[in-house]
Protein backbone atom coordinates (compact mmCIF):
# COMPACT_ATOMS: atom_id res chain seq x y z
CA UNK A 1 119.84 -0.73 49.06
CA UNK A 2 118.02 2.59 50.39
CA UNK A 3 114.66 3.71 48.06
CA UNK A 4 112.10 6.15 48.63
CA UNK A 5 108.64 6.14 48.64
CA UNK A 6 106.64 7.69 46.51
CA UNK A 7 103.58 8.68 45.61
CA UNK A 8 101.08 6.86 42.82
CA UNK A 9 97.70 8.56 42.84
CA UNK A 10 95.98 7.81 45.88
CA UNK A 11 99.03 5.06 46.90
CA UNK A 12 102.68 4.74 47.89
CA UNK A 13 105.20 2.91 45.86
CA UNK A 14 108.61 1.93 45.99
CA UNK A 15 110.47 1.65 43.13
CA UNK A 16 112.89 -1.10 41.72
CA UNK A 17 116.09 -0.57 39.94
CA UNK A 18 116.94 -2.19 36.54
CA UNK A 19 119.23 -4.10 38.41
CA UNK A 20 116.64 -6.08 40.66
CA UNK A 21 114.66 -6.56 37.58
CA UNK A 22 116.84 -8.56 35.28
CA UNK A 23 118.36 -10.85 38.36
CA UNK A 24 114.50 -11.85 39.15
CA UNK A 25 113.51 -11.58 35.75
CA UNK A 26 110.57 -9.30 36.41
CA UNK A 27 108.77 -6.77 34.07
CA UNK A 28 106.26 -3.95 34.51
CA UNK A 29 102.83 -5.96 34.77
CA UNK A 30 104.48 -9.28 36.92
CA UNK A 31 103.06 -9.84 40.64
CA UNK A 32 105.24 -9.54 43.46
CA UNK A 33 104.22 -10.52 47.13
CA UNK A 34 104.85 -8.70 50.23
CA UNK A 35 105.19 -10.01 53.76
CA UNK A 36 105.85 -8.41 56.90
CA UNK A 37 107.70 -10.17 59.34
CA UNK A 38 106.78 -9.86 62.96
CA UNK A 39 109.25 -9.22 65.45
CA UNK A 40 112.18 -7.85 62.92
CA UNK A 41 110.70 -4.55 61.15
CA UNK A 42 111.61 -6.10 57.86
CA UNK A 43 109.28 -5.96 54.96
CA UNK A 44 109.90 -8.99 52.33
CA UNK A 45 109.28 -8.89 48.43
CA UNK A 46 109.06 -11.97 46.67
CA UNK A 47 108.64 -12.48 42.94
CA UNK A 48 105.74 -14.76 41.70
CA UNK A 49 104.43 -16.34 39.49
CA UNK A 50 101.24 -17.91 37.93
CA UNK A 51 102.30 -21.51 39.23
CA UNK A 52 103.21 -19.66 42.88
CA UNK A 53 106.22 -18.72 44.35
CA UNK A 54 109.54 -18.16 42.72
CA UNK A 55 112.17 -18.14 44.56
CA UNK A 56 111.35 -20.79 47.31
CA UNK A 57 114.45 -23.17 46.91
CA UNK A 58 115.17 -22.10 43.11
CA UNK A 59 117.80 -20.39 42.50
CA UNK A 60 117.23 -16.89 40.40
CA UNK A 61 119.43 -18.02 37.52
CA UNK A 62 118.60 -21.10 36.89
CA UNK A 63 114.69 -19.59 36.64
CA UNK A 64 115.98 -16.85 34.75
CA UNK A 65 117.82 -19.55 32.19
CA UNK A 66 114.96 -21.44 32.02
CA UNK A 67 112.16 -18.89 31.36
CA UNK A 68 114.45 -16.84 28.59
CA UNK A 69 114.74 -20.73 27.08
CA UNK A 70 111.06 -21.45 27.27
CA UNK A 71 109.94 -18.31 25.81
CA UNK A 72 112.34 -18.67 22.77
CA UNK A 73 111.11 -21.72 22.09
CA UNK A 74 107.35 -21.76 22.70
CA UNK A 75 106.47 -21.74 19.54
CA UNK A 76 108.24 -25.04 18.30
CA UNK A 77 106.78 -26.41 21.50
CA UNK A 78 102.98 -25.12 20.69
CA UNK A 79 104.11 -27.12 17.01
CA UNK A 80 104.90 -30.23 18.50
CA UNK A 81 102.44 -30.54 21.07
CA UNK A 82 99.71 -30.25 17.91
CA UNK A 83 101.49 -32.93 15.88
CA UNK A 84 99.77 -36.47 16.25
């Protein structure tokens, strides 16, 4: 997929389509790490998280599945976990 670059006050940004977002699950505000590798002139974007790396030997749906589930049901979970 070709995008541009563009400019963001003093920065460059490039921008990604709704598509990319809802198969990685990612929202304005989520963290994203960059690598470039040496030797190929490729620049890689990974999707993170606060636990590290998602991605790394899980497969997009099945973290996409699982997130949607856990954030439907948090708050029975917060209920339970407070029930003695």
């Amino acid at each position: 997929m070709i995008q541009k670059i563009i400019k963001v006050g003093n920065s460059a940004a490039v921008t990604l389509n709704r598509q990319l977002l809802e198969r990685w699950d990612l929202s304005l505000g989520d963290y994203v790490e960059t690598t470039a590798v040496k030797g190929h002139n490729k620049l890689v974007i990974e999707p993170i998280n606060k636990g590290g790396k998602v991605g790394v030997g899980l497969d997009p749906e099945v973290y996409r599945v699982a997130k949607r589930l856990l954030r439907h049901y948090l708050p029975a979970f917060k209920k339970l976990s407070k029930i003695n």
